[in-house]
C-alpha atoms as a PDB file:
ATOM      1  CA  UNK A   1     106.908  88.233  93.861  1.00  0.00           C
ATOM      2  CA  UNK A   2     104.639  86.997  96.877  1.00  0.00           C
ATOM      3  CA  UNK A   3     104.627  90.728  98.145  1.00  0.00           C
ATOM      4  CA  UNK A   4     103.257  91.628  94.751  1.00  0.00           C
ATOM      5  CA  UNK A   5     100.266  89.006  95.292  1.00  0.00           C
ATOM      6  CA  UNK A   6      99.848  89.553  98.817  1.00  0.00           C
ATOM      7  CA  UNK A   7      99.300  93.608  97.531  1.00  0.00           C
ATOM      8  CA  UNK A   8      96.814  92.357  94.421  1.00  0.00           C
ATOM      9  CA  UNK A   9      95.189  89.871  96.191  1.00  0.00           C
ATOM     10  CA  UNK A  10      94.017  92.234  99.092  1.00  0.00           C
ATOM     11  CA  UNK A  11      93.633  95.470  96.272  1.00  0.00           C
ATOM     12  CA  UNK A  12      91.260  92.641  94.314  1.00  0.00           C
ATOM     13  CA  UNK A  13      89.434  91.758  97.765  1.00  0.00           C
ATOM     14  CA  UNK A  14      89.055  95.749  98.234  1.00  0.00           C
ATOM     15  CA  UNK A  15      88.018  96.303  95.131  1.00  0.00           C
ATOM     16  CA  UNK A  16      85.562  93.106  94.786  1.00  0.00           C
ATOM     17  CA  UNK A  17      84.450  94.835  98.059  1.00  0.00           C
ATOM     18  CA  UNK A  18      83.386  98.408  96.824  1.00  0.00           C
ATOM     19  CA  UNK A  19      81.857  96.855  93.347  1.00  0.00           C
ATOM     20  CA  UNK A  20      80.202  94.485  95.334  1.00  0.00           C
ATOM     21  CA  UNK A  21      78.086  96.862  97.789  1.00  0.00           C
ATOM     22  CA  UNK A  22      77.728  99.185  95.285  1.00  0.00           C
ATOM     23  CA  UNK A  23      76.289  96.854  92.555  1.00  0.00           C
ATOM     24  CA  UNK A  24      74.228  95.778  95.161  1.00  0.00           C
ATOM     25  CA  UNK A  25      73.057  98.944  96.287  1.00  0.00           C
ATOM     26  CA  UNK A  26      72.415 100.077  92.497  1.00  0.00           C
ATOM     27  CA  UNK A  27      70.201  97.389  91.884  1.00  0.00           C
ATOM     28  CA  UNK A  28      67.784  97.682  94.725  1.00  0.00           C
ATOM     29  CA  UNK A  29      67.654 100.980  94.212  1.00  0.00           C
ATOM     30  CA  UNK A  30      67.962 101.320  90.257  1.00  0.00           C
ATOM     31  CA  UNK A  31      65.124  98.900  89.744  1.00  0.00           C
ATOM     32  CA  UNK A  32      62.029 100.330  91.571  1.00  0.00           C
ATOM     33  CA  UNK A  33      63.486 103.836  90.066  1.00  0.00           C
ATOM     34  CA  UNK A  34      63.307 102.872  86.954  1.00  0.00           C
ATOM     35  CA  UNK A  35      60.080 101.066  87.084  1.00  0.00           C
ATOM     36  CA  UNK A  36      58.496 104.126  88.400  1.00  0.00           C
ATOM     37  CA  UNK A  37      60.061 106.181  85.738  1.00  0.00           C
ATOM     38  CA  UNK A  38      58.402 104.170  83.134  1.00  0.00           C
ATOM     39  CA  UNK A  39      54.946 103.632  85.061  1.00  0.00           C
ATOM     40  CA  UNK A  40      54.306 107.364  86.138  1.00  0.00           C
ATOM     41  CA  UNK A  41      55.052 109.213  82.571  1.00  0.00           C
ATOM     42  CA  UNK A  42      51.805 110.284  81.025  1.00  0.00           C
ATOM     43  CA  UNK A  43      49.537 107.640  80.357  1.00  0.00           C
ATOM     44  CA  UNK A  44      51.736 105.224  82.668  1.00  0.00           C
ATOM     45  CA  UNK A  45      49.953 102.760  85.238  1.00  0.00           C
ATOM     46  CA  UNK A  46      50.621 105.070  87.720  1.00  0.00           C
ATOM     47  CA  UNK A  47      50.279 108.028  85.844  1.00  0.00           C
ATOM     48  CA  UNK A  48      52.291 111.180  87.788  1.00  0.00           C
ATOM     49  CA  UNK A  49      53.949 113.051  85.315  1.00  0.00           C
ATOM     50  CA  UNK A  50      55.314 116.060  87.012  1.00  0.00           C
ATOM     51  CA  UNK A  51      56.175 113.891  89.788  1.00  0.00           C
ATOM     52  CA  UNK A  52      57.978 111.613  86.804  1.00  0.00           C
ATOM     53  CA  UNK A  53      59.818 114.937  85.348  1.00  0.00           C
ATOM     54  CA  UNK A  54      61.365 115.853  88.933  1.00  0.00           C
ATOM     55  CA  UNK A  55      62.517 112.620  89.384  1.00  0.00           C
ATOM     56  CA  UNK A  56      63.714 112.774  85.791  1.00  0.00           C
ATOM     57  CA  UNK A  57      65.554 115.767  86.148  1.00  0.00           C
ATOM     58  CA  UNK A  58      67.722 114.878  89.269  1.00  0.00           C
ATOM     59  CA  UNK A  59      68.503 111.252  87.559  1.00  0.00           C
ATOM     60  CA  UNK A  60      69.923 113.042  84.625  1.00  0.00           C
ATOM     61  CA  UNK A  61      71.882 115.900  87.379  1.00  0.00           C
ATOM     62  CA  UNK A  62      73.346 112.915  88.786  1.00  0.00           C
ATOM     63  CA  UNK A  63      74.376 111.172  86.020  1.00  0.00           C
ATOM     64  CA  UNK A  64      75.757 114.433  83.979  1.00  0.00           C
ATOM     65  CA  UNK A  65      78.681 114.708  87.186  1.00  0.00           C
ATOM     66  CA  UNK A  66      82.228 113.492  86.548  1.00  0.00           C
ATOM     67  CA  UNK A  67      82.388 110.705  89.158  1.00  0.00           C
ATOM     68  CA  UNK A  68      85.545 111.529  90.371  1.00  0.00           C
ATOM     69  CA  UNK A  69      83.975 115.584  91.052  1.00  0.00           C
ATOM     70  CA  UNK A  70      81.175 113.654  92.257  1.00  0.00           C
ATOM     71  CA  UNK A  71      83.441 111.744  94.867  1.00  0.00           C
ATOM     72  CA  UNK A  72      84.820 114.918  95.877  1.00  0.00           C
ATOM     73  CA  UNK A  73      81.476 116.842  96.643  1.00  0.00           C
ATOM     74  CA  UNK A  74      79.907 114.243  98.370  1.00  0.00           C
ATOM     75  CA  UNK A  75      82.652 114.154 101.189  1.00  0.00           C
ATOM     76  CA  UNK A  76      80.938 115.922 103.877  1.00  0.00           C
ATOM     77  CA  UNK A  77      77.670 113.247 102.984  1.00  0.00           C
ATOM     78  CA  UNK A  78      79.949 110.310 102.789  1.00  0.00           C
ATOM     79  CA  UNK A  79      81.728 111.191 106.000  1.00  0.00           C
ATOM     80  CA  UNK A  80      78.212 111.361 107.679  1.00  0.00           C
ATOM     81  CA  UNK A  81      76.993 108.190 106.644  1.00  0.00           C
ATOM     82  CA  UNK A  82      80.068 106.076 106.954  1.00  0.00           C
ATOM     83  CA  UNK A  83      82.368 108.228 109.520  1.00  0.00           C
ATOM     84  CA  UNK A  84      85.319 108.750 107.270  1.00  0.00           C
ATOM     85  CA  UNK A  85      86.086 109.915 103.750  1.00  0.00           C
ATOM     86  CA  UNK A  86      89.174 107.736 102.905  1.00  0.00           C
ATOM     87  CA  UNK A  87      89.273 104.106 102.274  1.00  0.00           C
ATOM     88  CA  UNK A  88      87.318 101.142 100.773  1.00  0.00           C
ATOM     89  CA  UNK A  89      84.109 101.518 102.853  1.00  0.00           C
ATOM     90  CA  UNK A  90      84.352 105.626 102.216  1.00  0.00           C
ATOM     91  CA  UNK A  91      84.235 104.841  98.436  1.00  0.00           C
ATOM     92  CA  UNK A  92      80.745 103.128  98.441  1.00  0.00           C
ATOM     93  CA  UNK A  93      78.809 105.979  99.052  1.00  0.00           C
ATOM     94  CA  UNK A  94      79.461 107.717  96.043  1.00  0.00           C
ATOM     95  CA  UNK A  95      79.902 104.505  93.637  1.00  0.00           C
ATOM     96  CA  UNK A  96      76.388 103.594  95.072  1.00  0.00           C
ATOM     97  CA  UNK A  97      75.064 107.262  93.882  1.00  0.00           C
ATOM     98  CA  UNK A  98      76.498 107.092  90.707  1.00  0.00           C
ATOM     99  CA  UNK A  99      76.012 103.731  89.892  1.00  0.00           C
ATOM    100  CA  UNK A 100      71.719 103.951  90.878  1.00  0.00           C
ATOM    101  CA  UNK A 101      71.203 106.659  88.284  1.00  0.00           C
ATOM    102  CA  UNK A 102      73.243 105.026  85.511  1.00  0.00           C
ATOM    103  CA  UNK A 103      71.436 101.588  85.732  1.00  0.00           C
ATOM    104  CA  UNK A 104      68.272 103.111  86.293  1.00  0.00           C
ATOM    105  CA  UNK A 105      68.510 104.754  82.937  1.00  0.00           C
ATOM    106  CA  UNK A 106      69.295 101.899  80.832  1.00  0.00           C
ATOM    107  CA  UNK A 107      66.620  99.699  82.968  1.00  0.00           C
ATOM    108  CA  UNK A 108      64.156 101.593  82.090  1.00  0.00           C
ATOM    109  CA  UNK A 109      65.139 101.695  78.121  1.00  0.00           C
ATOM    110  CA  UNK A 110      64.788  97.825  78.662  1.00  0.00           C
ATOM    111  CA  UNK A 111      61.430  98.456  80.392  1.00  0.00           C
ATOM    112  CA  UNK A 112      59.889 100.864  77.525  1.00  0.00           C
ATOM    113  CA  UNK A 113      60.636  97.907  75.169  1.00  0.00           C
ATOM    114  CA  UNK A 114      58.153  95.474  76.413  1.00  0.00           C
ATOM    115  CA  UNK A 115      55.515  95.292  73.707  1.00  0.00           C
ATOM    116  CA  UNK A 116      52.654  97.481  74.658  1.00  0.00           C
ATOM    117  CA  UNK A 117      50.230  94.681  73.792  1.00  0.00           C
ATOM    118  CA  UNK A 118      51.354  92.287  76.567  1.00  0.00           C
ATOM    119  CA  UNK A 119      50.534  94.991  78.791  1.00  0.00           C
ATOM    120  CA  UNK A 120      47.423  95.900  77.590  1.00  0.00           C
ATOM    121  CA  UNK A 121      46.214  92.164  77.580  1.00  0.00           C
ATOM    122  CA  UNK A 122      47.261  91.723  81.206  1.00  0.00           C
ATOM    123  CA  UNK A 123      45.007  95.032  81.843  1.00  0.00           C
ATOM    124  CA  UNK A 124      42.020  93.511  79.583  1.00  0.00           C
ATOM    125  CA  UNK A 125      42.059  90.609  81.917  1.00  0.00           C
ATOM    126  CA  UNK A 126      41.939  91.911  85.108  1.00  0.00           C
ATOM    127  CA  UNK A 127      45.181  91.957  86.159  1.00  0.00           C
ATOM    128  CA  UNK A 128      45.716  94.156  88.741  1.00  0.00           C
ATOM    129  CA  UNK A 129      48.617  97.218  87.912  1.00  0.00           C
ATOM    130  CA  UNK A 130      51.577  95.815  90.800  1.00  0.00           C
ATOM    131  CA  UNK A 131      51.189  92.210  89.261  1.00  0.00           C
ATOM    132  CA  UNK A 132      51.698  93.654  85.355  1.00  0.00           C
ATOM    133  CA  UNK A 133      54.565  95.386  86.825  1.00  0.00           C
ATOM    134  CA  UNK A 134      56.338  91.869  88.329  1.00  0.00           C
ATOM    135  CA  UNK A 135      54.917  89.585  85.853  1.00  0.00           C
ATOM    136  CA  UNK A 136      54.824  91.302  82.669  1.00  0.00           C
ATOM    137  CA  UNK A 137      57.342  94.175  82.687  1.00  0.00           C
ATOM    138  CA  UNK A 138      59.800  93.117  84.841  1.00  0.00           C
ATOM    139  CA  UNK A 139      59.785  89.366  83.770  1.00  0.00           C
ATOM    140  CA  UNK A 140      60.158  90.574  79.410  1.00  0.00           C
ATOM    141  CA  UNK A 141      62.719  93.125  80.205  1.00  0.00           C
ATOM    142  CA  UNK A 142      64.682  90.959  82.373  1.00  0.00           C
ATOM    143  CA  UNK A 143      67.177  89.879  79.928  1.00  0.00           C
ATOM    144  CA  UNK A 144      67.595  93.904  79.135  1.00  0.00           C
ATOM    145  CA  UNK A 145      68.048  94.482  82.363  1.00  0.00           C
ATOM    146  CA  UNK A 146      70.510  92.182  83.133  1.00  0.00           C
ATOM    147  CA  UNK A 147      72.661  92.945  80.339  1.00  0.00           C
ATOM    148  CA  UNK A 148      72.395  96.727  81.653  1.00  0.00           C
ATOM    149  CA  UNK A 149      73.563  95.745  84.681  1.00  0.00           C
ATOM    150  CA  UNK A 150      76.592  94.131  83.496  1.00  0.00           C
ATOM    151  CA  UNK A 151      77.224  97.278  81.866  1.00  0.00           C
ATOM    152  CA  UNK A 152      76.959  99.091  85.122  1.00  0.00           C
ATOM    153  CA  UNK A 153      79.091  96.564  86.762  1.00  0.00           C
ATOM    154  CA  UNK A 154      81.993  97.239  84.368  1.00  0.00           C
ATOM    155  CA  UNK A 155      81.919 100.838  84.378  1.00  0.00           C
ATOM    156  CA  UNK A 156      81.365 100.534  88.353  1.00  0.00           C
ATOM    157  CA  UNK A 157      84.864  98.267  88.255  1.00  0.00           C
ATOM    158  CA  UNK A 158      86.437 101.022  86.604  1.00  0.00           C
ATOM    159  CA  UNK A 159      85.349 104.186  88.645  1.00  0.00           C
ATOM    160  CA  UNK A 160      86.436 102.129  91.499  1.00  0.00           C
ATOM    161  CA  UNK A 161      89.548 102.128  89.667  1.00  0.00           C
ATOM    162  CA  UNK A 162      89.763 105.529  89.966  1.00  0.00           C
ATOM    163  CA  UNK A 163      88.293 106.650  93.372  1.00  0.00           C
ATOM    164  CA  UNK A 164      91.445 104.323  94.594  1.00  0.00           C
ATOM    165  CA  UNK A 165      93.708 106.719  92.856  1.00  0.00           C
ATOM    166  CA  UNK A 166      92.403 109.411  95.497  1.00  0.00           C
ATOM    167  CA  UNK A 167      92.611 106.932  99.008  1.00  0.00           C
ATOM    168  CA  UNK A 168      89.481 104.796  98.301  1.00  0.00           C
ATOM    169  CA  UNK A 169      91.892 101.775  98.246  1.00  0.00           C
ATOM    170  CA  UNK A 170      91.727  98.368  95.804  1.00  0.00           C
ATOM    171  CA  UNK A 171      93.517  98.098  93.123  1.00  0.00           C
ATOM    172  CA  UNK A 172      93.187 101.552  91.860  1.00  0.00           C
ATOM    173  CA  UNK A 173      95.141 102.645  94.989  1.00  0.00           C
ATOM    174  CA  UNK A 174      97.931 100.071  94.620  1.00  0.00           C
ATOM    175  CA  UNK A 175      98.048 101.249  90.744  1.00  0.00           C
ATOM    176  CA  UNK A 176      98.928 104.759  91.844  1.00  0.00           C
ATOM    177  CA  UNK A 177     100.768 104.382  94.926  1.00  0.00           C
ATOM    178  CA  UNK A 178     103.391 101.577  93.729  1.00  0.00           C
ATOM    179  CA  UNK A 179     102.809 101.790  90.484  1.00  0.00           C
ATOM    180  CA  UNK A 180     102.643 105.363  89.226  1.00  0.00           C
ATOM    181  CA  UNK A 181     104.544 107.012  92.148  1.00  0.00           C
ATOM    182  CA  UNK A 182     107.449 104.362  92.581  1.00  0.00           C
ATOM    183  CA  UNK A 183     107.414 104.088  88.571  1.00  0.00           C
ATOM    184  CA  UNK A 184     106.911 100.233  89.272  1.00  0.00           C
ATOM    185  CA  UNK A 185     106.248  98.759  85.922  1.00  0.00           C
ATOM    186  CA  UNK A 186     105.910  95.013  86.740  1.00  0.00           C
ATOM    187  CA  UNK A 187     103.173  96.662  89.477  1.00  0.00           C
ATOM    188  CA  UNK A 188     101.442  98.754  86.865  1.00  0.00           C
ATOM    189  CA  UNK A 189     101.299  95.890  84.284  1.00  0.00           C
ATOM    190  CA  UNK A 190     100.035  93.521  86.910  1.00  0.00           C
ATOM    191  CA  UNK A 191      97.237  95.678  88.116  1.00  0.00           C
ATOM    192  CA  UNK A 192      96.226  96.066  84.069  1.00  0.00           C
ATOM    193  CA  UNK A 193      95.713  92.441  83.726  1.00  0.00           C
ATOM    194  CA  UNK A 194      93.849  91.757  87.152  1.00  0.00           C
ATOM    195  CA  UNK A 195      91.624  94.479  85.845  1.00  0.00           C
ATOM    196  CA  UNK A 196      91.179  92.860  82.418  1.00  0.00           C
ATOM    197  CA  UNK A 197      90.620  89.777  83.382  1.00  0.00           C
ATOM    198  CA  UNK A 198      87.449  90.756  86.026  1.00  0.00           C
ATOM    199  CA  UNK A 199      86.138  93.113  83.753  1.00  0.00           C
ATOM    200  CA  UNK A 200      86.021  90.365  81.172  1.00  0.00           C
ATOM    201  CA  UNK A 201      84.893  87.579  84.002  1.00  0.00           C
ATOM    202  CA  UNK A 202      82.204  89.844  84.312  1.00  0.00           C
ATOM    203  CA  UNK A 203      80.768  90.624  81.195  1.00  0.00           C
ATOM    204  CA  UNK A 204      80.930  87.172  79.859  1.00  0.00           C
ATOM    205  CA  UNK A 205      78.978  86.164  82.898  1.00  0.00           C
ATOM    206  CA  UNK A 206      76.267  89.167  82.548  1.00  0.00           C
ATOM    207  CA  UNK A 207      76.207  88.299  78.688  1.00  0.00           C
ATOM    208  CA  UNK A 208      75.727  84.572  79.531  1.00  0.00           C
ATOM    209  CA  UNK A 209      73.056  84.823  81.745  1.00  0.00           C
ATOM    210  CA  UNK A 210      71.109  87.096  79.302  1.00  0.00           C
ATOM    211  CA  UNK A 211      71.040  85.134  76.727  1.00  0.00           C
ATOM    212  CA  UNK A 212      69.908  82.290  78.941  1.00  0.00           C
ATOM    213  CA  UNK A 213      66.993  84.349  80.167  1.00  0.00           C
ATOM    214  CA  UNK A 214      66.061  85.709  76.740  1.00  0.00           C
ATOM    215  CA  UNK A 215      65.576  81.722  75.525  1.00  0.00           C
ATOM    216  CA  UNK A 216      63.962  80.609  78.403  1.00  0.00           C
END
């Protein structure tokens, strides 16, 4: 029994690990991409829109790929960036690509759903267009945007799930490995409920905190 929580407490540290860049990664990235997604269409603040339809277009080519064939084509890039394609470290790389696209999307649904008249009052006053953006879009969609990231975070727990079933490590790996391969039961069911319960510890949180935002 303690070698069974010695192996899910390091495949839960692993995991917590790859979510936890990732996330991170996703929501530096995924924010600014989705504000500029909203902001550059036609009759945007920062009106671009072929520049908004390129950028379109390789969000959705990203987000239509299977992670897993994802994982597998971006080897050569992953083994650039981080040196090696197996293991925990390996695995962010392509969680962090999937992930941006993914949030970005549903971001910028939250973003599109700011009353237009809230903006339009901030421009008949004078504010200037990067101050709308923090102060008006950003700060009504914010409770959208955080329950889209919980969202993100799930899924993000679950690929992660997966890319250990293929050497990325967590508890994906320790699933397959002692689980699946030794036809370890007590390991399989253990995994299950580790995943359950930090897939639910997370979207409680996420729901929480948006509807602590949304009656500020």
């Amino acid at each position: 029994m303690s070698l069974l929580f010695e192996r899910l407490w390091q495949g839960l540290l692993d995991t917590l690990l790859m979510v936890g860049l990732s996330s991170g990664i996703a929501l530096l990235a995924g924010i600014p991409l989705a504000v500029f997604l909203v902001t550059s269409g036609r009759g945007g603040l920062f009106a671009a829109p072929r520049l908004n339809q390129l950028v379109g277009s390789v969000v959705n080519v990203f987000r239509s790929i299977p992670f897993l064939i994802l994982m597998v084509a971006l080897i050569p890039f992953t083994r650039l960036i981080v040196g090696t394609s197996y293991g925990v470290w390996a695995a962010v790389v392509p969680l962090s690509i999937a992930a941006t696209p993914f949030f970005a999307r549903i971001a910028e649904v939250s973003l599109r759903e700011v009353d237009q008249g809230l903006i339009e009052a901030a421009q008949a006053m004078g504010c200037q267009r990067r101050h709308i953006i923090w102060h008006v879009l950003l700060q009504e969609a914010l409770p959208g945007i955080i329950g889209g990231f919980t969202i993100t975070v799930v899924s993000m727990i679950n690929a992660s799930a997966m890319a250990g079933a293929i050497g990325a490590g967590g508890l994906g790996d320790l699933a397959y490995r002692y689980g699946y391969q030794r036809f370890d039961t007590e390991v399989m069911l253990a995994v299950i409920v580790v995943l359950i319960a930090l897939v639910t510890l997370v979207q409680f949180s996420g729901d929480w905190l948006a509807k602590r935002l949304n009656h500020r």
